[in-house]
C-alpha atoms as a PDB file:
ATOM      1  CA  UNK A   1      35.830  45.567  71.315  1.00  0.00           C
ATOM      2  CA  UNK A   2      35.635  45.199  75.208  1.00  0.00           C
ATOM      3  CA  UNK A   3      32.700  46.620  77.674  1.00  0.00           C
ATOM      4  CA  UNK A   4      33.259  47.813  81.273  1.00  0.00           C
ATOM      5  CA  UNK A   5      31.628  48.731  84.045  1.00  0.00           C
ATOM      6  CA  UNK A   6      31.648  51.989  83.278  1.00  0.00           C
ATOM      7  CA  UNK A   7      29.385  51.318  80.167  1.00  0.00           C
ATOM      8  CA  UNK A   8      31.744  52.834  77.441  1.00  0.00           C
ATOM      9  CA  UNK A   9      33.492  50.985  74.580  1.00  0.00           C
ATOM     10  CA  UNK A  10      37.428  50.006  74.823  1.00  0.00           C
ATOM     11  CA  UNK A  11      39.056  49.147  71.417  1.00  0.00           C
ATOM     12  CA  UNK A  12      41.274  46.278  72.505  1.00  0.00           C
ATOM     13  CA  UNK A  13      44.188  47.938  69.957  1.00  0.00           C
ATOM     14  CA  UNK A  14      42.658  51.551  70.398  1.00  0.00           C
ATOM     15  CA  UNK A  15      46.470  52.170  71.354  1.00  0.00           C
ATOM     16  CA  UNK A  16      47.815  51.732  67.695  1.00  0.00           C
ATOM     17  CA  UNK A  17      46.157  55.147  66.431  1.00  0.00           C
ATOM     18  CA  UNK A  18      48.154  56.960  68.939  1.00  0.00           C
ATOM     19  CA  UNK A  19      50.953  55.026  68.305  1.00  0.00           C
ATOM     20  CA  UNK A  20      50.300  55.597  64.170  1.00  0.00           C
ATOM     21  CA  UNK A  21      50.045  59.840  64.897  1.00  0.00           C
ATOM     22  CA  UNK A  22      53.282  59.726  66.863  1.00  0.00           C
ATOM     23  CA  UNK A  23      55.566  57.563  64.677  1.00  0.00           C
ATOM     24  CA  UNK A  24      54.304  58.645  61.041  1.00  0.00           C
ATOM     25  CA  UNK A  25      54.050  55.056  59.696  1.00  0.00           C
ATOM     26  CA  UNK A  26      51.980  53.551  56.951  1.00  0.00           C
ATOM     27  CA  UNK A  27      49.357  51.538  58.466  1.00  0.00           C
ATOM     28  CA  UNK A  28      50.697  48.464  56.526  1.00  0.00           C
ATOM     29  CA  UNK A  29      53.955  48.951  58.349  1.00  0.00           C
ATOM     30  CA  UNK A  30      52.418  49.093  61.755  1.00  0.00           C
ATOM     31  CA  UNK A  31      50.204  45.858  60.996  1.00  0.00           C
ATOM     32  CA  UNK A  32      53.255  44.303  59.729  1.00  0.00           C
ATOM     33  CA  UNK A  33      55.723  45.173  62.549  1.00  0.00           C
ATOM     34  CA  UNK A  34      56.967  42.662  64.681  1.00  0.00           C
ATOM     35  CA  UNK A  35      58.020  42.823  68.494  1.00  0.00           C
ATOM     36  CA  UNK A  36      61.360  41.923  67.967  1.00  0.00           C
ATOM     37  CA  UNK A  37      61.564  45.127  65.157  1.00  0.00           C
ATOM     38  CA  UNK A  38      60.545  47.470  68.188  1.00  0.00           C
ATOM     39  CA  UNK A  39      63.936  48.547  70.336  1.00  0.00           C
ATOM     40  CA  UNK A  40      62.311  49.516  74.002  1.00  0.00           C
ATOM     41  CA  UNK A  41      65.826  50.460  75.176  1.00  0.00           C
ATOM     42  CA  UNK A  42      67.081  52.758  71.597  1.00  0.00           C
ATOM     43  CA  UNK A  43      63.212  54.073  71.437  1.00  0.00           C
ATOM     44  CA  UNK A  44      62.875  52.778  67.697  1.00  0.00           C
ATOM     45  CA  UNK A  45      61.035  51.305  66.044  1.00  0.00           C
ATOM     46  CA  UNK A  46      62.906  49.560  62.628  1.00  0.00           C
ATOM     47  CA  UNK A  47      60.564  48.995  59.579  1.00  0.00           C
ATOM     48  CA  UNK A  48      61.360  46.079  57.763  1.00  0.00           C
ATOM     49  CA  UNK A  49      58.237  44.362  56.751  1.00  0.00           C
ATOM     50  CA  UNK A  50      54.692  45.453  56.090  1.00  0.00           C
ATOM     51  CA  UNK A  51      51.165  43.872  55.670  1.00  0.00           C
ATOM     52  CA  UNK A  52      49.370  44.240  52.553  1.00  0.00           C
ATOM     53  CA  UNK A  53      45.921  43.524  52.245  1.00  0.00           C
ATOM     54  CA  UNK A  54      43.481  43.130  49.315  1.00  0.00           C
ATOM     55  CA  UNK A  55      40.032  42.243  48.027  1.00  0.00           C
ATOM     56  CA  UNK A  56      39.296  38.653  46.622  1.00  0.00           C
ATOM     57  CA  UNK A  57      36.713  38.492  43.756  1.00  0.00           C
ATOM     58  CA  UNK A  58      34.127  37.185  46.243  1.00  0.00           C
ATOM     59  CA  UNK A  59      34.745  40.147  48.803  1.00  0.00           C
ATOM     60  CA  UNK A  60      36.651  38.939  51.461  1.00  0.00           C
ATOM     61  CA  UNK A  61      39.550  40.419  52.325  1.00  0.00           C
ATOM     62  CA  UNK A  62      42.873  38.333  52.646  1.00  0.00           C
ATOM     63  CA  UNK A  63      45.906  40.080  53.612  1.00  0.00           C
ATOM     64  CA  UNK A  64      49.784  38.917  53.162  1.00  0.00           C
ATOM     65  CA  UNK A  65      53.414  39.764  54.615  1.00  0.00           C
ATOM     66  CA  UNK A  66      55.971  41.253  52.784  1.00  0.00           C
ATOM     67  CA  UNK A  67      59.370  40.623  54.129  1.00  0.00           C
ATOM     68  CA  UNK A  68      60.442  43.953  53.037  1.00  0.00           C
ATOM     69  CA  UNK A  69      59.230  47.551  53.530  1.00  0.00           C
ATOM     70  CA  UNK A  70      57.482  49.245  50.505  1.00  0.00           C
ATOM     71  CA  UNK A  71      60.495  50.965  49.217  1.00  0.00           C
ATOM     72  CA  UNK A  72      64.419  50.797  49.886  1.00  0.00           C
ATOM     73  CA  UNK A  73      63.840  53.824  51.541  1.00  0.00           C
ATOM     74  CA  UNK A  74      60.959  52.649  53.422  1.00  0.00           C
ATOM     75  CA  UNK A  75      63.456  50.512  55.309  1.00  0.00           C
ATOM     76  CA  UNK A  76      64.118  52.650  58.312  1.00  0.00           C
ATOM     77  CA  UNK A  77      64.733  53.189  62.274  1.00  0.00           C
ATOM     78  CA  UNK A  78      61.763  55.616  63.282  1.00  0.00           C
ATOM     79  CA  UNK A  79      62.402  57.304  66.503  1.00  0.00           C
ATOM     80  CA  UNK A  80      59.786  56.566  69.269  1.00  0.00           C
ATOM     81  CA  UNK A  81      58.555  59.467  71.412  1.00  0.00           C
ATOM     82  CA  UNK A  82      56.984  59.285  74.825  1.00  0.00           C
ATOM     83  CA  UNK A  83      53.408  58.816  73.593  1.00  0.00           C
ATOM     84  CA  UNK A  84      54.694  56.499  71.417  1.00  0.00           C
ATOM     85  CA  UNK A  85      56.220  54.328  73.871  1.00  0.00           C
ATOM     86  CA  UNK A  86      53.314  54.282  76.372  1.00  0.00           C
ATOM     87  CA  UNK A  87      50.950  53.123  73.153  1.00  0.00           C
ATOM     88  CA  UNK A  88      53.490  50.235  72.699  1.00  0.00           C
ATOM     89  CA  UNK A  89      53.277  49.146  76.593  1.00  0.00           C
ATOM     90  CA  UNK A  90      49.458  48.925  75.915  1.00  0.00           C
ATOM     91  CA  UNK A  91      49.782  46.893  73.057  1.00  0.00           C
ATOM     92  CA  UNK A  92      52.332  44.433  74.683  1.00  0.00           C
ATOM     93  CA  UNK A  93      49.896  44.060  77.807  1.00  0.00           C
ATOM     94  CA  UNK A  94      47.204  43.161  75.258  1.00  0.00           C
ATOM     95  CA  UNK A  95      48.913  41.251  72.467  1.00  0.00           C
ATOM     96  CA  UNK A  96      50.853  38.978  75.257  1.00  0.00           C
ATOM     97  CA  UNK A  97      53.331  36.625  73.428  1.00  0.00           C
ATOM     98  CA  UNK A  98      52.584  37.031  69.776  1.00  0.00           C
ATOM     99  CA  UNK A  99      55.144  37.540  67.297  1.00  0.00           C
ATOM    100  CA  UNK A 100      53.214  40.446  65.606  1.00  0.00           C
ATOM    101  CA  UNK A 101      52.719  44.123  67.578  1.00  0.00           C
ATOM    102  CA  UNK A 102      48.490  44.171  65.690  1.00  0.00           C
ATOM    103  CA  UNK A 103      46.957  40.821  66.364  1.00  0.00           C
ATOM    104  CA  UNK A 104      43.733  39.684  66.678  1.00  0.00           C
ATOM    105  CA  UNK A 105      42.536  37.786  69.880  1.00  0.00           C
ATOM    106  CA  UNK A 106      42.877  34.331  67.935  1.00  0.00           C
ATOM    107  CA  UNK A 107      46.964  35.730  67.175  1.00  0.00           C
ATOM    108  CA  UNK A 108      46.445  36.200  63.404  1.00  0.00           C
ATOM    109  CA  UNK A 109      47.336  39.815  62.241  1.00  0.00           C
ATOM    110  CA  UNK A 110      44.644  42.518  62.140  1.00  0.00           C
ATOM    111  CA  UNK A 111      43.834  43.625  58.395  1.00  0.00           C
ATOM    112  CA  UNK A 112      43.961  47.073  57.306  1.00  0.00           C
ATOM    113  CA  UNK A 113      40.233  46.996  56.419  1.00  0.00           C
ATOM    114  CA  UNK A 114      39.653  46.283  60.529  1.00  0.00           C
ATOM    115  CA  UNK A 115      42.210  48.908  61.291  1.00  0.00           C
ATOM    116  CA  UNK A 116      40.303  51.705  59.063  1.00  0.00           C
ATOM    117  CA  UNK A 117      36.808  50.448  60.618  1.00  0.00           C
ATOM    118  CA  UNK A 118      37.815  50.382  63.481  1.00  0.00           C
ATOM    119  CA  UNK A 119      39.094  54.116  62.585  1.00  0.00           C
ATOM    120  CA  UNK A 120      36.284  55.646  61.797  1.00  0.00           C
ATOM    121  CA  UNK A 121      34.198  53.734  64.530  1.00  0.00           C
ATOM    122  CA  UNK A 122      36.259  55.787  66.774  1.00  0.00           C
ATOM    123  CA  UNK A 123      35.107  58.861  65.114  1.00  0.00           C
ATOM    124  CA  UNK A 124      31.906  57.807  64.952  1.00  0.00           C
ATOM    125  CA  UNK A 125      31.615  57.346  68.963  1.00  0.00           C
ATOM    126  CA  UNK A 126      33.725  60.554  69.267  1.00  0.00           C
ATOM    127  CA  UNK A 127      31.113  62.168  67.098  1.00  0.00           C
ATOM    128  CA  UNK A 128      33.712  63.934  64.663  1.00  0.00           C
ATOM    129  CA  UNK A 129      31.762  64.323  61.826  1.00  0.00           C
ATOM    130  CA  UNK A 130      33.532  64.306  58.416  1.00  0.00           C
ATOM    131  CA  UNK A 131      30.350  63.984  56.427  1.00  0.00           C
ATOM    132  CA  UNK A 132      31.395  66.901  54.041  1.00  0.00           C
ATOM    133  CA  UNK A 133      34.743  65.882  53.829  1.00  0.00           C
ATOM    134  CA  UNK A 134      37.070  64.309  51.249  1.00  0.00           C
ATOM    135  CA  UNK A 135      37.324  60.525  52.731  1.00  0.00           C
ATOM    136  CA  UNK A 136      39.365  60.245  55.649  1.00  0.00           C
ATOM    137  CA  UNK A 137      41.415  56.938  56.442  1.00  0.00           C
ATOM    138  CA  UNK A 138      43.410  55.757  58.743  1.00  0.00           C
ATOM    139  CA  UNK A 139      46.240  57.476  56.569  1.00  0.00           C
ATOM    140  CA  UNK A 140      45.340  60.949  58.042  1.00  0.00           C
ATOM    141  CA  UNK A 141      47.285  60.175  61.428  1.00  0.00           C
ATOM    142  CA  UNK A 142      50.631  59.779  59.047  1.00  0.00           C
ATOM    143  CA  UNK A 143      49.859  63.288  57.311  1.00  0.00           C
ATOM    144  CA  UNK A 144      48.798  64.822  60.556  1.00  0.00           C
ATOM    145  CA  UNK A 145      52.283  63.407  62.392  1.00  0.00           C
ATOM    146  CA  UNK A 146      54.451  65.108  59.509  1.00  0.00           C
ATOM    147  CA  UNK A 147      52.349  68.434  59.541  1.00  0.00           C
ATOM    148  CA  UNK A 148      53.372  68.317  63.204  1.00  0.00           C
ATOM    149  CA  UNK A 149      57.285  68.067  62.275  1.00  0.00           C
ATOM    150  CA  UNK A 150      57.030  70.696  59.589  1.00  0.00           C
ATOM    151  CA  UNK A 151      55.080  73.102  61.901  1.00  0.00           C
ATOM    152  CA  UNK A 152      57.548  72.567  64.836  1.00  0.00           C
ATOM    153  CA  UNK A 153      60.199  73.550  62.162  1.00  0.00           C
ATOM    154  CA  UNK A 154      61.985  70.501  61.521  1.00  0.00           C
ATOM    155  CA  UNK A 155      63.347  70.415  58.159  1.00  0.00           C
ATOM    156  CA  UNK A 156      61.970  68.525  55.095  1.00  0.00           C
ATOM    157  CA  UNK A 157      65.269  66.207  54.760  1.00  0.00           C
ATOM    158  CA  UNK A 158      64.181  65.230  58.067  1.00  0.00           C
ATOM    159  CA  UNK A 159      60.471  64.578  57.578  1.00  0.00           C
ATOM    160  CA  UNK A 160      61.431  62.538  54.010  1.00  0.00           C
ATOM    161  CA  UNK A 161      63.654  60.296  55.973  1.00  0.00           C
ATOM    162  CA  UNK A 162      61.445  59.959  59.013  1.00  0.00           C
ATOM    163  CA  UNK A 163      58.264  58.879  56.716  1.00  0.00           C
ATOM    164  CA  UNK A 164      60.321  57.148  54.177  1.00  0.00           C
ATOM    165  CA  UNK A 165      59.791  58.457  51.054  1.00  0.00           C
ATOM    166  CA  UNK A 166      61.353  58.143  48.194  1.00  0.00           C
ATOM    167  CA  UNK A 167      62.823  62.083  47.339  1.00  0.00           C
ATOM    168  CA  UNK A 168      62.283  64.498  48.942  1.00  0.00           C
ATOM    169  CA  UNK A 169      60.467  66.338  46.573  1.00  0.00           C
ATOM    170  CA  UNK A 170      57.735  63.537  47.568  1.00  0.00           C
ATOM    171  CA  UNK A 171      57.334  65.559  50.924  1.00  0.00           C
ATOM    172  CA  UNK A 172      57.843  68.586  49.226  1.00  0.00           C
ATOM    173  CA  UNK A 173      55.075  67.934  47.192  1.00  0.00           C
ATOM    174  CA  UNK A 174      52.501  66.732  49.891  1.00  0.00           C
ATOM    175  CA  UNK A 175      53.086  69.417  52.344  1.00  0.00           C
ATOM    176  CA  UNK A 176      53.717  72.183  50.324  1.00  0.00           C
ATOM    177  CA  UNK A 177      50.047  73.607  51.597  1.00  0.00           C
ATOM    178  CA  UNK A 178      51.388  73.878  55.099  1.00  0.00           C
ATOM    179  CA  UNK A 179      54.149  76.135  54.277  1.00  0.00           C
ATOM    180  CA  UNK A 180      52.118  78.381  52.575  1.00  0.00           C
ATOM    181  CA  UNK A 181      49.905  78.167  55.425  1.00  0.00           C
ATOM    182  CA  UNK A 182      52.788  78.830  57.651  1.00  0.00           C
ATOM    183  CA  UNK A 183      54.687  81.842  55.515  1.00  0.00           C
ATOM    184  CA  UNK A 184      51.010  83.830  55.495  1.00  0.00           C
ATOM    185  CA  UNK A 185      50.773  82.942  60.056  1.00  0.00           C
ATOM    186  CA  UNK A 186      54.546  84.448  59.887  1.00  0.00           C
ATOM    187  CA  UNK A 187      53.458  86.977  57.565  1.00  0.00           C
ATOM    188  CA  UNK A 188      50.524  88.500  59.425  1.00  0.00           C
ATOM    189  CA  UNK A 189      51.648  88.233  62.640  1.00  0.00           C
ATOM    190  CA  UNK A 190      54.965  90.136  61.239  1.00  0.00           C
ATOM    191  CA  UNK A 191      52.363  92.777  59.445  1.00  0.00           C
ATOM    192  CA  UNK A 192      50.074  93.013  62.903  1.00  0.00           C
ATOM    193  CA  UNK A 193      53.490  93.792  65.370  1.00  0.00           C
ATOM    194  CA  UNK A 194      53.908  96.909  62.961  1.00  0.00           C
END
């Protein structure tokens, strides 16, 4: 973390939360992504490898590459929106040269224990309180990106493919709630024009 002038915090990869809410991908696929996996003139991004990271028995947390995406279907293009894009620029101006889109300043890859911190530090400072909440991770941004899709009406072939999931009843499954959600809005609104 970097101070200014202006006496507020800067998180030196603040840029990869915007970029995880606009692409939908697991944060082991965005700390395992590598520059030359990111197409600036197609606007994709092509997931090939993620980071996984773990606890030793003495508590520190070690992290390795896998050279291939979580599932077959994990193995994707994902398409890269505007915000997406600018969040990308910022991490290239920071991360320079390395191989790897997350780095550290010393060029080794970010863990997703500092990612999550660095989360919730954000939410901290931000003072969004989610005390009396079920725990929220890092992994919210990927939920809150395909919420987006459904609610913008793309369909659920779509969104499955986009996040990389297995079947589609996977999708079907997890965002069930929002079409519910969505059916009763529809519903009412239909009910309140009469």
């Amino acid at each position: 973390m970097r101070k200014y002038g202006t006496g507020k915090s800067v998180y030196r990869l603040g840029a990869s939360f915007v970029l995880l809410l606009h692409t939908g991908l697991r944060a082991g696929e965005l700390l395992g992504l590598a520059w030359k996996n990111v197409n600036f003139e197609k606007n994709t991004i092509s997931v090939v490898e993620t980071s996984v990271s773990y606890q030793d028995e003495d508590g520190t947390y070690r992290m390795h590459l896998q050279k291939s995406a979580k599932t077959k279907n994990s193995i994707r293009h994902v398409p890269i929106d505007n915000a997406a894009m600018k969040a990308l620029v910022n991490l290239r101006s920071v991360t320079g040269d390395e191989k790897y889109v997350m780095t550290t300043p010393k060029g080794t890859l970010v863990s997703y224990h500092t990612l999550n911190r660095t989360f919730h530090n954000i939410l901290d400072a931000a003072k969004i309180d989610i005390s009396d909440r079920s725990p929220i991770g890092v992994h919210a941004l990927r939920h809150t990106f395909a919420t987006e899709l459904f609610r913008k009406g793309i369909d659920l072939k779509t969104i499955s493919k986009t996040m990389g999931h297995t079947e589609i009843s996977i999708t079907a499954d997890i965002y069930t709630h929002i079409s519910q959600e969505t059916l009763a809005e529809k519903l009412a609104a239909k009910l309140n024009q009469e």
